[in-house]
C-alpha atoms as a PDB file:
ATOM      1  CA  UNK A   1     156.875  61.520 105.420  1.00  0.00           C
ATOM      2  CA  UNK A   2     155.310  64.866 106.448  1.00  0.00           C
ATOM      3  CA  UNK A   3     152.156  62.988 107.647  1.00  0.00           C
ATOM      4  CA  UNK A   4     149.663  65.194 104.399  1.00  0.00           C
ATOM      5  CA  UNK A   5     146.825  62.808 103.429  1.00  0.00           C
ATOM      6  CA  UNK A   6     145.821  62.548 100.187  1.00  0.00           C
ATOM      7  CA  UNK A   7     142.768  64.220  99.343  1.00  0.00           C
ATOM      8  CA  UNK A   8     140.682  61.668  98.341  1.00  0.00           C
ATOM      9  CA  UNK A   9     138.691  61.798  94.162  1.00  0.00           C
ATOM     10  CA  UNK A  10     135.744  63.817  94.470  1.00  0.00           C
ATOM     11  CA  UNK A  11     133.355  61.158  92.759  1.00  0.00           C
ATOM     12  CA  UNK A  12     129.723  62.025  90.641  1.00  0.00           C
ATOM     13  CA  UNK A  13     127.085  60.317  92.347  1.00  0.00           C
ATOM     14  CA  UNK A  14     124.692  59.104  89.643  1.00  0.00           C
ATOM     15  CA  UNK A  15     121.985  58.817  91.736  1.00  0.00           C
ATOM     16  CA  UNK A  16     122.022  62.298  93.058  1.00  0.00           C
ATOM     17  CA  UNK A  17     121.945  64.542  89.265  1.00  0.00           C
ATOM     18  CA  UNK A  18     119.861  67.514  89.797  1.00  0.00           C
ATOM     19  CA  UNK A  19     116.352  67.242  87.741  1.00  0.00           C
ATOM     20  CA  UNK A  20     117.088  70.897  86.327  1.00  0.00           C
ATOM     21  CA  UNK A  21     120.648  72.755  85.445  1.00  0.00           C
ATOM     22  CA  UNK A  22     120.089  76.459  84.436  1.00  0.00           C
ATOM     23  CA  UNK A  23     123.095  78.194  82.635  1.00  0.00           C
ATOM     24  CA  UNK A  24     124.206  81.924  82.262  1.00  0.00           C
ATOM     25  CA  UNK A  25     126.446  81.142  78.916  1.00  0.00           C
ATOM     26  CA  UNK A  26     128.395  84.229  79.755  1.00  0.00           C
ATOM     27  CA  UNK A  27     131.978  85.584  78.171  1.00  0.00           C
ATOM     28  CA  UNK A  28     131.268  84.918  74.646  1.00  0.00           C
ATOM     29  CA  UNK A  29     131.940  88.277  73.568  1.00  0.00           C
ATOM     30  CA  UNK A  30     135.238  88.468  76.212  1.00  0.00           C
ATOM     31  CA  UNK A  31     136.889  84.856  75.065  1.00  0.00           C
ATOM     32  CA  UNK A  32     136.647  86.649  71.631  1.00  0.00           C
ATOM     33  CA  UNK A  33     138.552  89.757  72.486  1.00  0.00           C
ATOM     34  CA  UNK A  34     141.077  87.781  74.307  1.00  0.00           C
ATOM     35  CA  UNK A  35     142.171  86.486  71.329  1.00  0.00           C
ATOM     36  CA  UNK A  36     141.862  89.672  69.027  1.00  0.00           C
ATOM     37  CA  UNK A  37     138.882  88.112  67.150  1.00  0.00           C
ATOM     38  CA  UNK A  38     135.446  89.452  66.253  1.00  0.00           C
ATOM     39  CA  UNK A  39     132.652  89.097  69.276  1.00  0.00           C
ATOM     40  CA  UNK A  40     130.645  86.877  66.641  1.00  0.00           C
ATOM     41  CA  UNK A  41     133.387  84.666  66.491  1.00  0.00           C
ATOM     42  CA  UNK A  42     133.298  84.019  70.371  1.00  0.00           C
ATOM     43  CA  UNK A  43     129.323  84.048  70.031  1.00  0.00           C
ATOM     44  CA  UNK A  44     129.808  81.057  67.637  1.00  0.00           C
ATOM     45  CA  UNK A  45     131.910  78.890  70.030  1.00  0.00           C
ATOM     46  CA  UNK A  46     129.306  79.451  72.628  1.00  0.00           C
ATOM     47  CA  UNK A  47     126.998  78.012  70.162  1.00  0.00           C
ATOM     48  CA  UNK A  48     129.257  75.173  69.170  1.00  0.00           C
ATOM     49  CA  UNK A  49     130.133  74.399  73.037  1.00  0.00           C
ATOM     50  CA  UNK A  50     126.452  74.164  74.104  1.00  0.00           C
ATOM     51  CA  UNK A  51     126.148  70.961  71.687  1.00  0.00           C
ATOM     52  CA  UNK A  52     128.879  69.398  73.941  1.00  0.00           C
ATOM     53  CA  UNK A  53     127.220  70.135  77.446  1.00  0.00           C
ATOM     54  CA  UNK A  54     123.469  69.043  75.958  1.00  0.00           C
ATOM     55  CA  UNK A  55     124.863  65.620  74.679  1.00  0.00           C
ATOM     56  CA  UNK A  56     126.798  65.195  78.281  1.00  0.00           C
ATOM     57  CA  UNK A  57     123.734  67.005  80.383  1.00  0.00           C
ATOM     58  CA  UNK A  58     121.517  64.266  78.462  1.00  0.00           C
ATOM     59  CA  UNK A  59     123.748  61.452  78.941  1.00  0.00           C
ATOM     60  CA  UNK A  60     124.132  62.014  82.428  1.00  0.00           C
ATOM     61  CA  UNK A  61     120.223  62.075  83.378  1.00  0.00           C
ATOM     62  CA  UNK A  62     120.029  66.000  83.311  1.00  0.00           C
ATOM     63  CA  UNK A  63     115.747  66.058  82.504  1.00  0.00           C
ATOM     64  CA  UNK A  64     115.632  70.287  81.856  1.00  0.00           C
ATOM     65  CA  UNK A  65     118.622  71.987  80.383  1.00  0.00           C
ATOM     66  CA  UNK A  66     117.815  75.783  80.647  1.00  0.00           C
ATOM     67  CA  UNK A  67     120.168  78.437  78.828  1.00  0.00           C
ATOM     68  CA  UNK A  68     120.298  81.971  78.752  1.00  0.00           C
ATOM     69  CA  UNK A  69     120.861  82.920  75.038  1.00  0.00           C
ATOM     70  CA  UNK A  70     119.500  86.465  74.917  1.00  0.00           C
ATOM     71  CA  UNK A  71     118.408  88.968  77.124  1.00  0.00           C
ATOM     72  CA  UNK A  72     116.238  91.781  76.754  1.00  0.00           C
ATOM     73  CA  UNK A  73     118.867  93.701  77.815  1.00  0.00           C
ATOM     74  CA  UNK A  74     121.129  92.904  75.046  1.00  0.00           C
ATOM     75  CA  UNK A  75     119.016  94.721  72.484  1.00  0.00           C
ATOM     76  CA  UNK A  76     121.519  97.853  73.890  1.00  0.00           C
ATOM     77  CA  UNK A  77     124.637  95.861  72.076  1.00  0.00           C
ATOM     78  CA  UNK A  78     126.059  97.002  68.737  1.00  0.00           C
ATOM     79  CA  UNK A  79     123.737  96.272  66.149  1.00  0.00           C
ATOM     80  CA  UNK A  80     126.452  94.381  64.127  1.00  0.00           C
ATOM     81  CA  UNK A  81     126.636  92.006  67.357  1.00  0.00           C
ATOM     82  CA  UNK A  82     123.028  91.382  67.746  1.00  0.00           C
ATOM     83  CA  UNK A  83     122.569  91.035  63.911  1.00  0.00           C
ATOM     84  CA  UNK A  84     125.079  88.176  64.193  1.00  0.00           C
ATOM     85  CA  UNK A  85     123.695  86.645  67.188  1.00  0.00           C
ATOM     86  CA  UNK A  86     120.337  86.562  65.974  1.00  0.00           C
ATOM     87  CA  UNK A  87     121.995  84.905  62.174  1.00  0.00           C
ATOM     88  CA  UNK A  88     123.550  82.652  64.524  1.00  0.00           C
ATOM     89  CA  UNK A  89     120.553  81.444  65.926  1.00  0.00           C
ATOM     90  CA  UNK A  90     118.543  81.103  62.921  1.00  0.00           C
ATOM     91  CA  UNK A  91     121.273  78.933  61.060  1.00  0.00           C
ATOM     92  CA  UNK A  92     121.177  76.773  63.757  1.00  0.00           C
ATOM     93  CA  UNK A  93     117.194  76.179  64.481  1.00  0.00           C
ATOM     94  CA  UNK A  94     117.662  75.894  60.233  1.00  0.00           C
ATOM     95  CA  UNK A  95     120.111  73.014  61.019  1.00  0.00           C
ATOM     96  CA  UNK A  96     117.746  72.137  63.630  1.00  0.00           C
ATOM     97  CA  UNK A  97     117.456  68.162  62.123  1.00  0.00           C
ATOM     98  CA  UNK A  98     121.327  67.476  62.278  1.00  0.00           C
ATOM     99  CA  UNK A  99     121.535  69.441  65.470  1.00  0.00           C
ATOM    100  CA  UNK A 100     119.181  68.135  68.119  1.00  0.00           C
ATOM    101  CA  UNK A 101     116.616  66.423  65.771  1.00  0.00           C
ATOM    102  CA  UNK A 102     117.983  62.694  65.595  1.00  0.00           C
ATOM    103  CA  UNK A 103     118.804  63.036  69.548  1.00  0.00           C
ATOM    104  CA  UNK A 104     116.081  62.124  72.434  1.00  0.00           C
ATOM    105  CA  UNK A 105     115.585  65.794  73.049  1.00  0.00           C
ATOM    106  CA  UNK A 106     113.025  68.460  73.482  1.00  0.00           C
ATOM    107  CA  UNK A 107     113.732  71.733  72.400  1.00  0.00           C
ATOM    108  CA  UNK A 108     111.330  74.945  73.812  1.00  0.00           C
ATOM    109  CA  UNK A 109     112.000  78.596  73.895  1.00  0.00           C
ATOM    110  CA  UNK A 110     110.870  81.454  75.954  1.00  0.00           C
ATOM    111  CA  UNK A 111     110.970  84.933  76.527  1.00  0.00           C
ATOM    112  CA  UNK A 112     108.802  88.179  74.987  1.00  0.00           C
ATOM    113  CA  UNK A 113     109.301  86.645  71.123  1.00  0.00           C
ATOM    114  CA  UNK A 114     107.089  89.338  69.569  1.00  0.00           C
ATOM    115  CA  UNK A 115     110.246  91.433  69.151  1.00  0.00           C
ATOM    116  CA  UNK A 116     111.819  88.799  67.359  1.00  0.00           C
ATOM    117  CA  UNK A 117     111.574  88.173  63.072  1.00  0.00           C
ATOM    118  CA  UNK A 118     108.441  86.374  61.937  1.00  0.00           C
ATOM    119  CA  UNK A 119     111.049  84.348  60.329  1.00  0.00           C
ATOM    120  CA  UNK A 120     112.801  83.391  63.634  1.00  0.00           C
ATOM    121  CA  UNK A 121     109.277  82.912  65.449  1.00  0.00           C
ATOM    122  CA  UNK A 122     108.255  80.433  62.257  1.00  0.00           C
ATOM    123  CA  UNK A 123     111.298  78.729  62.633  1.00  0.00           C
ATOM    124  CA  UNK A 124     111.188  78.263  66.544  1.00  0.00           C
ATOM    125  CA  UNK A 125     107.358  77.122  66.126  1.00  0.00           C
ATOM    126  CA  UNK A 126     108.683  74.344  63.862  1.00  0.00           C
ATOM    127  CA  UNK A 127     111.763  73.298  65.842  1.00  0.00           C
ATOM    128  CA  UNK A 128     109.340  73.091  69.305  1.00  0.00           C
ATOM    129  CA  UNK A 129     106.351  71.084  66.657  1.00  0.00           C
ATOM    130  CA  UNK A 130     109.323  68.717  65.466  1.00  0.00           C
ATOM    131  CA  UNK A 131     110.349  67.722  69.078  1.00  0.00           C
ATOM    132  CA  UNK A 132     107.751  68.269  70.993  1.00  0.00           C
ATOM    133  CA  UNK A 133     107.027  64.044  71.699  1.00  0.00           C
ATOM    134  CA  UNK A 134     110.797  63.748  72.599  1.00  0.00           C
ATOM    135  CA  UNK A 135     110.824  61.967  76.299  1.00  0.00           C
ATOM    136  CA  UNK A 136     114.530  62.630  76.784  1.00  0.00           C
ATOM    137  CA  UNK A 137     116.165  65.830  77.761  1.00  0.00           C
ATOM    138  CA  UNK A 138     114.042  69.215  77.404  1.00  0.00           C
ATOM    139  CA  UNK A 139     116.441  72.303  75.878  1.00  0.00           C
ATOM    140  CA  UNK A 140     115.103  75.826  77.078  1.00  0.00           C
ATOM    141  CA  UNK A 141     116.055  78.504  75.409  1.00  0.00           C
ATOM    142  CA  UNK A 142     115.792  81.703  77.349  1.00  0.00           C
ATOM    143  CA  UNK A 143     115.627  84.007  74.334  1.00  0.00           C
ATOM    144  CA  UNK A 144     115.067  87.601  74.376  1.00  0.00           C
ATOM    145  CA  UNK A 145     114.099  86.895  78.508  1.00  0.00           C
ATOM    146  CA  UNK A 146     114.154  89.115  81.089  1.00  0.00           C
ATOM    147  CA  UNK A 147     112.681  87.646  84.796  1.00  0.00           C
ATOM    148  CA  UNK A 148     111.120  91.005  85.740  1.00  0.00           C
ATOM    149  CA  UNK A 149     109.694  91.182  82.708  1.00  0.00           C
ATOM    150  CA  UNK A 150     108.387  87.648  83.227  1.00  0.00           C
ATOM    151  CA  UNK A 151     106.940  88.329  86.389  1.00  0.00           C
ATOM    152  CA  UNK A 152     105.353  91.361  85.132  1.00  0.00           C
ATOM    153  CA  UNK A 153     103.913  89.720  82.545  1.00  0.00           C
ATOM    154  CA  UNK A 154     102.317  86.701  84.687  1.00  0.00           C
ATOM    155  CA  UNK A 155     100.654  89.532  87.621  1.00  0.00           C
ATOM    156  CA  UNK A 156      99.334  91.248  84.308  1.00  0.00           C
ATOM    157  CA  UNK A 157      97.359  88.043  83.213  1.00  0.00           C
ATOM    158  CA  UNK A 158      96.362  87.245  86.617  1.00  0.00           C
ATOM    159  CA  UNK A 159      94.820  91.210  86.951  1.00  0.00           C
ATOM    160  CA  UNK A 160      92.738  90.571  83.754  1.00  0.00           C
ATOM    161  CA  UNK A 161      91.020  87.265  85.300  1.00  0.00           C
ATOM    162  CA  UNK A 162      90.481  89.247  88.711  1.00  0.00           C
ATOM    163  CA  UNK A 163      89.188  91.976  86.677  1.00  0.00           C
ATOM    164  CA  UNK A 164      87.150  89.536  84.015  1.00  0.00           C
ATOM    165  CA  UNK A 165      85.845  87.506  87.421  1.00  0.00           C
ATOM    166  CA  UNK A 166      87.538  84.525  86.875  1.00  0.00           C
ATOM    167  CA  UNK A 167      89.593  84.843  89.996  1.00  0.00           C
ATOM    168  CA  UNK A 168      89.340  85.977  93.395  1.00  0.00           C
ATOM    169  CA  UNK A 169      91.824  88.061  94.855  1.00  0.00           C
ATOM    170  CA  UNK A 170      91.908  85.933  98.057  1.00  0.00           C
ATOM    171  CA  UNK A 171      92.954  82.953  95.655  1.00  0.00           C
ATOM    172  CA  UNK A 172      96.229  84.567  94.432  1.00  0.00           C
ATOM    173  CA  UNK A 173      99.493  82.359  95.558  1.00  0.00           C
ATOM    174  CA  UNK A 174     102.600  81.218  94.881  1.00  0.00           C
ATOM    175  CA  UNK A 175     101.754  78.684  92.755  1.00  0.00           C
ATOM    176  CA  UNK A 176      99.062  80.481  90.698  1.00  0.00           C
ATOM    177  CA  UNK A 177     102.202  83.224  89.677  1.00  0.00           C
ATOM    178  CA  UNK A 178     104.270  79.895  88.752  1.00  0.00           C
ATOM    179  CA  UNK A 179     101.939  78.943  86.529  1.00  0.00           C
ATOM    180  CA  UNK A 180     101.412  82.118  84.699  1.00  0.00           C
ATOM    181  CA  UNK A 181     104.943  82.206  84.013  1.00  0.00           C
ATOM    182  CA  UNK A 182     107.181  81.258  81.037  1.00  0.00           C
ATOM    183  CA  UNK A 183     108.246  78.408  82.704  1.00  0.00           C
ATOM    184  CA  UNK A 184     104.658  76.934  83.980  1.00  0.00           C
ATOM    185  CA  UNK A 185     105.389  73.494  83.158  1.00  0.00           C
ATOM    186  CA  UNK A 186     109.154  73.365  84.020  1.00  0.00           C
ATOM    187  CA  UNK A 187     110.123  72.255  87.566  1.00  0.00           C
ATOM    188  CA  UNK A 188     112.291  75.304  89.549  1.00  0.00           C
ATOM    189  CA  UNK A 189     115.935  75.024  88.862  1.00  0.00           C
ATOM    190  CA  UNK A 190     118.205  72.956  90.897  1.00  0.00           C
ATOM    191  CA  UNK A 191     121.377  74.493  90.131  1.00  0.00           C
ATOM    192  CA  UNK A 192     122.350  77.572  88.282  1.00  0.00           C
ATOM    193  CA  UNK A 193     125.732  77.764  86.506  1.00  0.00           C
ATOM    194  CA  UNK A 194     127.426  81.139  85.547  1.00  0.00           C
ATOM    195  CA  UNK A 195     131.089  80.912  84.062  1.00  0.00           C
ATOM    196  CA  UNK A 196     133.276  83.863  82.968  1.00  0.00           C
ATOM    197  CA  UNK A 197     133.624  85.326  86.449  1.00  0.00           C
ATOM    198  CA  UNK A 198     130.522  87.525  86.759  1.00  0.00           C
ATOM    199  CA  UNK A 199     128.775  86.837  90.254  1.00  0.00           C
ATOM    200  CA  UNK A 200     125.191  87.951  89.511  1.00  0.00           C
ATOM    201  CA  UNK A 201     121.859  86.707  87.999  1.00  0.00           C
ATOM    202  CA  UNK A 202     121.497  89.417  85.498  1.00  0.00           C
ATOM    203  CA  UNK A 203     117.336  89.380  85.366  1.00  0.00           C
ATOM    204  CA  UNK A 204     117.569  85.498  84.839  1.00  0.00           C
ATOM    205  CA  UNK A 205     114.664  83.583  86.654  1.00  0.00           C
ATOM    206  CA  UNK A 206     114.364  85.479  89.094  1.00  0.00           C
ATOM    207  CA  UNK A 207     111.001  83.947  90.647  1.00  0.00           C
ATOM    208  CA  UNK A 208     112.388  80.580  90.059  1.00  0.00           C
ATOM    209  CA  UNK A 209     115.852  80.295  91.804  1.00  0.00           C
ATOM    210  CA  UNK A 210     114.173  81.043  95.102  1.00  0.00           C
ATOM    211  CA  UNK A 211     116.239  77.446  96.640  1.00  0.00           C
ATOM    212  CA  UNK A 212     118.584  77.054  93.713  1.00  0.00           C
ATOM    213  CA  UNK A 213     122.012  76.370  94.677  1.00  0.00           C
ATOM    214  CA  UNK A 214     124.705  78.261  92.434  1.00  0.00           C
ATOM    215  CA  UNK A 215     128.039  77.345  91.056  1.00  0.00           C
ATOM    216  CA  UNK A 216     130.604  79.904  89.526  1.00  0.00           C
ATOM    217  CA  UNK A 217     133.946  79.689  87.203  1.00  0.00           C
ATOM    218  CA  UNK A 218     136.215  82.199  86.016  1.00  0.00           C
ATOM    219  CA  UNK A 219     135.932  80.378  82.896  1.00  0.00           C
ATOM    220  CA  UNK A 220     134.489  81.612  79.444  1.00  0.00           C
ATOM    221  CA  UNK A 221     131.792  80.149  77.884  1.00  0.00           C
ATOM    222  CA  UNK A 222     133.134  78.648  74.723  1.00  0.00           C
ATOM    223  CA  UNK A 223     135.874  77.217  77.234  1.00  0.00           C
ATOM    224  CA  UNK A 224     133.564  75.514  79.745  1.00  0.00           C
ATOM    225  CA  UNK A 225     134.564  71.784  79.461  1.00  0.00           C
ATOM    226  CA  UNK A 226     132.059  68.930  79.958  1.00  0.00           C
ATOM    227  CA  UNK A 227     134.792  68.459  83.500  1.00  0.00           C
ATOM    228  CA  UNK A 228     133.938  71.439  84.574  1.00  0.00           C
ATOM    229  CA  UNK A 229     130.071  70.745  84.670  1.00  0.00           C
ATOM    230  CA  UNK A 230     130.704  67.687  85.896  1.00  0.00           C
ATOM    231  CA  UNK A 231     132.734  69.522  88.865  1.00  0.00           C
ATOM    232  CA  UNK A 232     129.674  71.854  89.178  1.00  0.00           C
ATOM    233  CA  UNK A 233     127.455  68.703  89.734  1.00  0.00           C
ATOM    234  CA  UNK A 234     129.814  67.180  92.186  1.00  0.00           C
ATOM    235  CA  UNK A 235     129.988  70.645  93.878  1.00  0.00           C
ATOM    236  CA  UNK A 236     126.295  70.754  94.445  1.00  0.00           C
ATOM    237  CA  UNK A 237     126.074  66.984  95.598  1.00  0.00           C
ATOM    238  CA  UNK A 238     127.715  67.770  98.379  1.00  0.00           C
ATOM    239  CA  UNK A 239     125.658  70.663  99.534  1.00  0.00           C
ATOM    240  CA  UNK A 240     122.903  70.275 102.135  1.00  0.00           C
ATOM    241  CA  UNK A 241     119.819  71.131 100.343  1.00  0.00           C
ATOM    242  CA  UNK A 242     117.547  72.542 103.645  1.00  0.00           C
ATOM    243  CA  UNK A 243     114.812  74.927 101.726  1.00  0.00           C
ATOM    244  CA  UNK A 244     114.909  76.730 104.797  1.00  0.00           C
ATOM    245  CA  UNK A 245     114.764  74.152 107.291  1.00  0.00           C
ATOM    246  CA  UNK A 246     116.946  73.105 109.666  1.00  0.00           C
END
């Protein structure tokens, strides 16, 4: 009567899924507080939602899942916090089989893990050893991860072949940095996904997201809905990918 068209159904195109979705699970520790409970509590949903978005990532054709779990920042928390983060994650690489091990799925971690447990490093070494010949979707785990500390990191082990004569300064590039990196065999992410309302990469691969696109929700973690990565998919579907060109 008024002449308003209907804004047509935004619809996933299945043959435009981005190869690599990197995710800032962010506003644990706030969802908890919201609803006067402990910041483990909200920590533990986080956990619990993840299992959602990997079966749905996986299912859609998502090939590299990448999460931000812990940062070397977060060592500043209240120790209570951290020691119930870091329980957290060892009862679930323990639970590892019923978790991710009867699914098509690859599980790897990375960060600076000598300043996590022996225990947590044994268990992590025989989580990645269990799944290693999965084909299906690969699960990062950016734990205990900080991108400048990364980077720092890969020019340090480039240095000692300069200095040991293995490489030539002229011979130092973009990709030889990539492949000193955590992430050497991982292809740069597509789209980067940070919910709870916070509008910054807070250290998180830095080198990497050089042409990422990025997609934001006032949403907590624990409350992020398998809809709302879908809309984050749709969103970057219809953006015009130019890496800089015209």
């Amino acid at each position: 009567m008024f002449g308003f068209k209907k804004r047509a159904k935004r619809v996933l195109d299945k043959n435009n899924i981005p190869k690599h979705v990197a995710i800032i699970m962010d506003g644990n520790g706030r969802w908890a507080k919201k609803r006067g409970l402990p910041r483990s509590v909200g920590h533990s949903m986080g956990a619990k939602n993840l299992e959602n978005i990997v079966d749905f990532a996986g299912n859609m054709g998502v090939k590299y899942l990448t999460v931000y779990a812990f940062s070397t920042e977060n060592w500043k928390r209240p120790k209570e916090e951290v020691d119930a983060l870091m329980k957290l994650l060892k009862d679930y690489l323990l639970d590892f089989d019923n978790l991710l091990g009867k699914k098509d799925a690859r599980l790897r971690v990375f960060g600076h893990r000598e300043e996590l447990s022996d225990e947590i490093n044994e268990l992590i070494d025989i989580c990645e050893e269990k799944s290693k010949h999965k084909t299906g979707i690969s699960i990062n785990i950016a734990l205990n991860y900080g991108g400048r500390l990364e980077i720092c990191q890969a020019v340090k082990k480039i240095a000692q072949n300069v200095k040991d004569g293995n490489v030539n300064v002229e011979d130092i590039d973009e990709k030889m940095i990539s492949d000193n990196l955590y992430t050497y065999d991982v292809p740069d992410p597509d789209l980067i996904i940070r919910p709870s309302g916070e509008y910054r990469l807070s250290n998180f691969l830095l080198w990497q997201c050089a042409y990422s696109e990025f997609w934001y929700s006032d949403i907590f973690w624990p409350d992020f809905t398998t809809k709302k990565f879908e809309d984050a998919i749709i969103d970057y579907q219809l953006r015009n990918r130019r890496f800089g060109g015209v």
